[in-house]
PDB file of N, CA and C in Angstrom:
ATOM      1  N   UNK A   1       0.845  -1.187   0.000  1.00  0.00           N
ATOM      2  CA  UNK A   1       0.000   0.000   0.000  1.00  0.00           C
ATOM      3  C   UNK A   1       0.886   1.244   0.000  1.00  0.00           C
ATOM      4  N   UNK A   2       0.713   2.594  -0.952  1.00  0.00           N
ATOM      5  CA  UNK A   2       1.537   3.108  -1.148  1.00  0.00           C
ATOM      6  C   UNK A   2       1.541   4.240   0.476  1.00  0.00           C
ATOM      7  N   UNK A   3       2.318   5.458   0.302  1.00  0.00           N
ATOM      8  CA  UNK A   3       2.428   5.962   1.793  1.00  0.00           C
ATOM      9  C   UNK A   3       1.299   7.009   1.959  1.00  0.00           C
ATOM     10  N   UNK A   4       0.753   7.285   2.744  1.00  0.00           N
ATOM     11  CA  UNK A   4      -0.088   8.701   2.612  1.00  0.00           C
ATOM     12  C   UNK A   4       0.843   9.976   2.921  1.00  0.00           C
ATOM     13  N   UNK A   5       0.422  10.646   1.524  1.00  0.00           N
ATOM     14  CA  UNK A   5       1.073  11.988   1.240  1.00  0.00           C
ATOM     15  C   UNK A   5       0.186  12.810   2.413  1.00  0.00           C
ATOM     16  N   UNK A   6       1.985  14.099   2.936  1.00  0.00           N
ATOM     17  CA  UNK A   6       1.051  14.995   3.662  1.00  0.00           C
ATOM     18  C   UNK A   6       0.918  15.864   3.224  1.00  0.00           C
ATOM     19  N   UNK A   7      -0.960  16.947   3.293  1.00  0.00           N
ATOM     20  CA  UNK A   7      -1.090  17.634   2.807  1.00  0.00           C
ATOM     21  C   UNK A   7      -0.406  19.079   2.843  1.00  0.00           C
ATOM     22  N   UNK A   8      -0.118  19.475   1.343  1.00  0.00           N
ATOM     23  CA  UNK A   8       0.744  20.634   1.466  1.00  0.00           C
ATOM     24  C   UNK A   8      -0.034  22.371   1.550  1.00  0.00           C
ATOM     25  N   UNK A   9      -0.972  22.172   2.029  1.00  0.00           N
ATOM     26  CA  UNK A   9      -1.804  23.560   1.867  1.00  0.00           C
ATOM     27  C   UNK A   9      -1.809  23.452   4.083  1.00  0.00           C
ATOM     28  N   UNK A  10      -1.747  22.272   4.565  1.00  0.00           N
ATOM     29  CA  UNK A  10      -1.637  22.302   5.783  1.00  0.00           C
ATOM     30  C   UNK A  10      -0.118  22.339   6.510  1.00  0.00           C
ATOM     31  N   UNK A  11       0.443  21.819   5.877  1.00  0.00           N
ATOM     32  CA  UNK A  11       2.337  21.756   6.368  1.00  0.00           C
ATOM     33  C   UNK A  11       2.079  23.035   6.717  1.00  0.00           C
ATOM     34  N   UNK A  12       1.641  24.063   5.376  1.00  0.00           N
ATOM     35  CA  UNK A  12       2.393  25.499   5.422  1.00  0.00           C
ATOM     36  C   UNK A  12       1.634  25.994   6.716  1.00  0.00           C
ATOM     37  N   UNK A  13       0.190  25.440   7.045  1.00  0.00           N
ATOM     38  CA  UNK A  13      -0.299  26.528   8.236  1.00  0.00           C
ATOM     39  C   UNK A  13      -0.321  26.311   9.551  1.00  0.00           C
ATOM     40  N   UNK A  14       0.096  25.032  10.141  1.00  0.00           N
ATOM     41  CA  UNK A  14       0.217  24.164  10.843  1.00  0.00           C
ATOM     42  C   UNK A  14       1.732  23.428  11.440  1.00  0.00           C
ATOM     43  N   UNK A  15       2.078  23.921  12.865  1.00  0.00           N
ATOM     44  CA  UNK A  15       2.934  23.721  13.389  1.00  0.00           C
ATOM     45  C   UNK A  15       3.074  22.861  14.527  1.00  0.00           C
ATOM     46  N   UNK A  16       3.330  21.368  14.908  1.00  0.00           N
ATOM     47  CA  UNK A  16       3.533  20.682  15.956  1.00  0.00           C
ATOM     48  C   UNK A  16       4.480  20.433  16.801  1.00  0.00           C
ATOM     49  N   UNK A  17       3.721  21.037  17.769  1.00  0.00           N
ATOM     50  CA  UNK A  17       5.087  21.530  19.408  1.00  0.00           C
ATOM     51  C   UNK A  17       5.649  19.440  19.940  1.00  0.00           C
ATOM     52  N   UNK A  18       6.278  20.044  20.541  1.00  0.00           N
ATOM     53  CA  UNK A  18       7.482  18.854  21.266  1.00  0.00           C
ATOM     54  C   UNK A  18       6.650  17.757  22.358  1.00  0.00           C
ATOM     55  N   UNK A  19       5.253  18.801  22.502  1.00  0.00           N
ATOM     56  CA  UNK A  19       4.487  17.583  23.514  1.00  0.00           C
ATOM     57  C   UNK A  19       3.344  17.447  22.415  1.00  0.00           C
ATOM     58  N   UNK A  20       3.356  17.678  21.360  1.00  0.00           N
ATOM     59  CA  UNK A  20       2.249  17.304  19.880  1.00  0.00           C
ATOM     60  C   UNK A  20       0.694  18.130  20.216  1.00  0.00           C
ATOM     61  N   UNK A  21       0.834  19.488  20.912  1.00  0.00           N
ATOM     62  CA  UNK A  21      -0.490  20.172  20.425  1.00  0.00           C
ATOM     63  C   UNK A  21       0.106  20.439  18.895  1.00  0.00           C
ATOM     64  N   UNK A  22      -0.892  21.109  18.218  1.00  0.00           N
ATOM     65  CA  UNK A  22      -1.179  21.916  16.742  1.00  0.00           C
ATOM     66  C   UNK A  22      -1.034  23.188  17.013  1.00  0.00           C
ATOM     67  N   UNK A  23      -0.255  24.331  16.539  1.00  0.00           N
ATOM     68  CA  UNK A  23       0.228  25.605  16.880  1.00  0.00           C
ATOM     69  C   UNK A  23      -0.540  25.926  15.395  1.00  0.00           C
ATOM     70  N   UNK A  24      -0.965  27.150  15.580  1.00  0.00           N
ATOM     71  CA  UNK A  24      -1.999  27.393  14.064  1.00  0.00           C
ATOM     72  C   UNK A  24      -1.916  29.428  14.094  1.00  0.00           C
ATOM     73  N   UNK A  25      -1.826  30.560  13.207  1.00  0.00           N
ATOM     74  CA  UNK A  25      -1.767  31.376  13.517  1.00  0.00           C
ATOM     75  C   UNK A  25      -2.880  32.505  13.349  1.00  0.00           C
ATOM     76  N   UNK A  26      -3.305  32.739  14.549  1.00  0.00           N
ATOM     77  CA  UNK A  26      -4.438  33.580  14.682  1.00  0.00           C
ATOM     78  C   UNK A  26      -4.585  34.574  13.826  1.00  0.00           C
ATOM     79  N   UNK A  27      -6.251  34.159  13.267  1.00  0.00           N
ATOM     80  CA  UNK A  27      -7.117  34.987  12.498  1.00  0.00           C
ATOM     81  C   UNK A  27      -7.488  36.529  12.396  1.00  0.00           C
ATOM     82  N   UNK A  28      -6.971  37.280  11.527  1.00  0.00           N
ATOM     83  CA  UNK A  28      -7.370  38.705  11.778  1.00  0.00           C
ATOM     84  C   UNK A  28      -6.033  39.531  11.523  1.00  0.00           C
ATOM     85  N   UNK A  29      -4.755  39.007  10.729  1.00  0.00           N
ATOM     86  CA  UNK A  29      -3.922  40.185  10.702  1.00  0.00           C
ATOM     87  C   UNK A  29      -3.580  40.535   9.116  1.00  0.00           C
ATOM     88  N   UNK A  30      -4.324  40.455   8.331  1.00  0.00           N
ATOM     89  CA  UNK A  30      -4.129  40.599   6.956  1.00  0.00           C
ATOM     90  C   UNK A  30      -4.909  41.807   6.339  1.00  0.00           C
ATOM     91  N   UNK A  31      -5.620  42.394   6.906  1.00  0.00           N
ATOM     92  CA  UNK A  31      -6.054  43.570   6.454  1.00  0.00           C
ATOM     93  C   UNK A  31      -6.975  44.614   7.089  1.00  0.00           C
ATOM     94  N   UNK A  32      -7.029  45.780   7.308  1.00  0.00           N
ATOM     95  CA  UNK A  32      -7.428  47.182   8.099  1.00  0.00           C
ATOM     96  C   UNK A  32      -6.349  47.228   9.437  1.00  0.00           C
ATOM     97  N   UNK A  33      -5.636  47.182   9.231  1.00  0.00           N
ATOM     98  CA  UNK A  33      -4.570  46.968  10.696  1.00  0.00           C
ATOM     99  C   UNK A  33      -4.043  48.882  10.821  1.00  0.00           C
ATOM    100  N   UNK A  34      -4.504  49.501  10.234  1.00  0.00           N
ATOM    101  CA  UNK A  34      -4.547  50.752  11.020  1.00  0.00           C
ATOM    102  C   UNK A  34      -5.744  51.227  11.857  1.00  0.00           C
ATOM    103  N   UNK A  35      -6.350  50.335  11.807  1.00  0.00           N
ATOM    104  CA  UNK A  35      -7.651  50.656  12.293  1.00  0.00           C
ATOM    105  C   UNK A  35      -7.218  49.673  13.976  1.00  0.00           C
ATOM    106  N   UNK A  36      -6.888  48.822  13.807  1.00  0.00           N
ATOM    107  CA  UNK A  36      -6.273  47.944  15.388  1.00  0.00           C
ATOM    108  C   UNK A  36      -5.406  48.479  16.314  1.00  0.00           C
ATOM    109  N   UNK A  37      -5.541  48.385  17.410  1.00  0.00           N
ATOM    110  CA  UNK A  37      -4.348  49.036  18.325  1.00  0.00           C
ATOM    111  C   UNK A  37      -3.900  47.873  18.277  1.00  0.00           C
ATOM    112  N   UNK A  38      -2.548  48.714  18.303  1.00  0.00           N
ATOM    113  CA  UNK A  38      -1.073  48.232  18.341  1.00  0.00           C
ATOM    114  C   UNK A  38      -1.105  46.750  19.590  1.00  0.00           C
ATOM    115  N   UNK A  39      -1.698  47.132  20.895  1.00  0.00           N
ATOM    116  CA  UNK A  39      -2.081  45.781  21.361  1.00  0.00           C
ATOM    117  C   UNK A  39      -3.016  44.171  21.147  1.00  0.00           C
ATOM    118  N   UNK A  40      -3.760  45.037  20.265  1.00  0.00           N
ATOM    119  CA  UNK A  40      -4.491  43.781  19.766  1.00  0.00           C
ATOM    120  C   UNK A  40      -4.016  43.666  18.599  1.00  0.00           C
ATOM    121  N   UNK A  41      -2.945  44.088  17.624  1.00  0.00           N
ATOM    122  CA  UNK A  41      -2.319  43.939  16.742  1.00  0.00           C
ATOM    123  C   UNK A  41      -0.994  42.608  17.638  1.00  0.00           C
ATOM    124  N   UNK A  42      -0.476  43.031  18.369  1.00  0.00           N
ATOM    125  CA  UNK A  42       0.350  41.906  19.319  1.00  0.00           C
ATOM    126  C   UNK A  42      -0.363  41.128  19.621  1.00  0.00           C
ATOM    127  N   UNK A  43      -1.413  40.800  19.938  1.00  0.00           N
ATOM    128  CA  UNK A  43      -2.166  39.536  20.313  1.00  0.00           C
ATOM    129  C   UNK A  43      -2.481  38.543  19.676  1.00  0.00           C
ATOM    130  N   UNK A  44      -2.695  39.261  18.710  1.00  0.00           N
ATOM    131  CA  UNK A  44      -3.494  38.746  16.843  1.00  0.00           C
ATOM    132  C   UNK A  44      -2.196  37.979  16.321  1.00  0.00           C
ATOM    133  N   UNK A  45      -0.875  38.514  16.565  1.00  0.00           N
ATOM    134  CA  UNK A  45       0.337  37.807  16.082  1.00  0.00           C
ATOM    135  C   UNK A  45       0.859  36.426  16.484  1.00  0.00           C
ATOM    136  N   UNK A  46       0.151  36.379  17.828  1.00  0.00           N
ATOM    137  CA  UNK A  46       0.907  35.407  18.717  1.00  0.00           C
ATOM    138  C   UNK A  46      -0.071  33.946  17.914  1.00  0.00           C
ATOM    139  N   UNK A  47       1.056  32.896  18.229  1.00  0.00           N
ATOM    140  CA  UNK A  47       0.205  31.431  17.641  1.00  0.00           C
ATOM    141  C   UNK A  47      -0.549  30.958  18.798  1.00  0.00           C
ATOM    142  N   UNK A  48      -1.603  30.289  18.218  1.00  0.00           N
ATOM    143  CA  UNK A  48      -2.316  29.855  19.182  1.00  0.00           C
ATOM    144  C   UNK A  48      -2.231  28.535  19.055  1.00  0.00           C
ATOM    145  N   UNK A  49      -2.800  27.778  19.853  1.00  0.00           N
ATOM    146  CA  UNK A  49      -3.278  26.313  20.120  1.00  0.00           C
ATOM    147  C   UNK A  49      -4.437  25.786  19.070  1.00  0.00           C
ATOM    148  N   UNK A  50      -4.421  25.109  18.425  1.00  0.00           N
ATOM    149  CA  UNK A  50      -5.755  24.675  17.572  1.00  0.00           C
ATOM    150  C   UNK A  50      -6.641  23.565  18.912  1.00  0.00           C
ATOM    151  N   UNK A  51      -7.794  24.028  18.390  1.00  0.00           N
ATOM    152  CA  UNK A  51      -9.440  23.162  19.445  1.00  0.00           C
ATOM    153  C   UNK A  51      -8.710  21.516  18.998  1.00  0.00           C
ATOM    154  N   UNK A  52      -9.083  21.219  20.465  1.00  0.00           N
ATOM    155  CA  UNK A  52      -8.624  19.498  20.259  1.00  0.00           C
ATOM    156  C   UNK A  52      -9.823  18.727  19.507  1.00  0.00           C
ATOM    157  N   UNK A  53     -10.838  19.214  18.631  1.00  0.00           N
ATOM    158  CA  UNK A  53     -11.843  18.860  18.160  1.00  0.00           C
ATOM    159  C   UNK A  53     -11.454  18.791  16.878  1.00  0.00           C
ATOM    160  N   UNK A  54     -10.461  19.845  16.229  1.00  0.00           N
ATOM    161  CA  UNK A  54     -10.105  20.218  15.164  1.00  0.00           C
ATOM    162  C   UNK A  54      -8.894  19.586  14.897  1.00  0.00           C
ATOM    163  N   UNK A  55      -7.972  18.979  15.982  1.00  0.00           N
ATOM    164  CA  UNK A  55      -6.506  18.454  16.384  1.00  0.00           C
ATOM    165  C   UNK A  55      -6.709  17.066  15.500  1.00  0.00           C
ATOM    166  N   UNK A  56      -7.456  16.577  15.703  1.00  0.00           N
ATOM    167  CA  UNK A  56      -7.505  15.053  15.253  1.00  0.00           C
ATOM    168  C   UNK A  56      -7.418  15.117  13.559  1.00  0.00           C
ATOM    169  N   UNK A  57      -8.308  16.121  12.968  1.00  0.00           N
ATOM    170  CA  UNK A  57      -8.527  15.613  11.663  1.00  0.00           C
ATOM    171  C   UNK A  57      -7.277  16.565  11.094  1.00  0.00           C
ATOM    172  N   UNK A  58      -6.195  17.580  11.385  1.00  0.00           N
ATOM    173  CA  UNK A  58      -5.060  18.363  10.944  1.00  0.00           C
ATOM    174  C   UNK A  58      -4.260  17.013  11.381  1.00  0.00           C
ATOM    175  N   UNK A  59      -4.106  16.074  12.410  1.00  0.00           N
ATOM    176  CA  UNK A  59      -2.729  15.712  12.662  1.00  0.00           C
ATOM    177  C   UNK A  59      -3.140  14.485  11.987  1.00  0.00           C
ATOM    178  N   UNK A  60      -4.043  14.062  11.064  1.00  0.00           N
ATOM    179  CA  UNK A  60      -4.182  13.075  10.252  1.00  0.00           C
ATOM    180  C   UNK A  60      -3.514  13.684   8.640  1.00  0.00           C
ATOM    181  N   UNK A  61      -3.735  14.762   8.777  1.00  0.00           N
ATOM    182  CA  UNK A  61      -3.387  15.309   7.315  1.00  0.00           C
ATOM    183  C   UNK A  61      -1.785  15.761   7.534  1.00  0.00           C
ATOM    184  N   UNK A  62      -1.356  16.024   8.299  1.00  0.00           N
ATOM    185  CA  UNK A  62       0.005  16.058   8.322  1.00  0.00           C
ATOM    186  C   UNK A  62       0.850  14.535   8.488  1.00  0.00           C
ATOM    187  N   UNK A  63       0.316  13.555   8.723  1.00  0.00           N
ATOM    188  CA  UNK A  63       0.546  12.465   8.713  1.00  0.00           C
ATOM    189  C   UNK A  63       1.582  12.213   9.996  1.00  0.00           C
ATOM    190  N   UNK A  64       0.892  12.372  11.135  1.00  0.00           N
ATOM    191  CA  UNK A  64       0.959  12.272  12.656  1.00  0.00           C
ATOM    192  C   UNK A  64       0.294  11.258  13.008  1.00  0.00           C
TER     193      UNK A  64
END
């Protein structure tokens, strides 16, 4: 049986830490960012944790 390829539209958005959560990067910094303070512009940057609901079917596609 041949290997399962991992998907390449997820490699790029999807990062797995050393104890295997999903590191994923928060929604909201691609456009009106003069309109954001500068603090919720820092917040918006930081990676977050992906929902362990959502964990299962990304760490199947990265081939985890």
């Amino acid at each position: 049986m041949p290997k399962q390829k991992t998907h390449s539209g997820s490699k790029k958005r999807f990062k797995i830490t050393g104890s295997g959560k999903i590191m994923k990067q928060q929604a909201g910094m691609r456009h009106n960012l003069e309109v954001k303070s500068a603090k919720r512009k820092a917040r918006l940057n930081q990676d977050q944790v992906l929902a362990k609901s959502d964990a299962k079917n990304i760490k199947k596609l990265l081939g985890h």
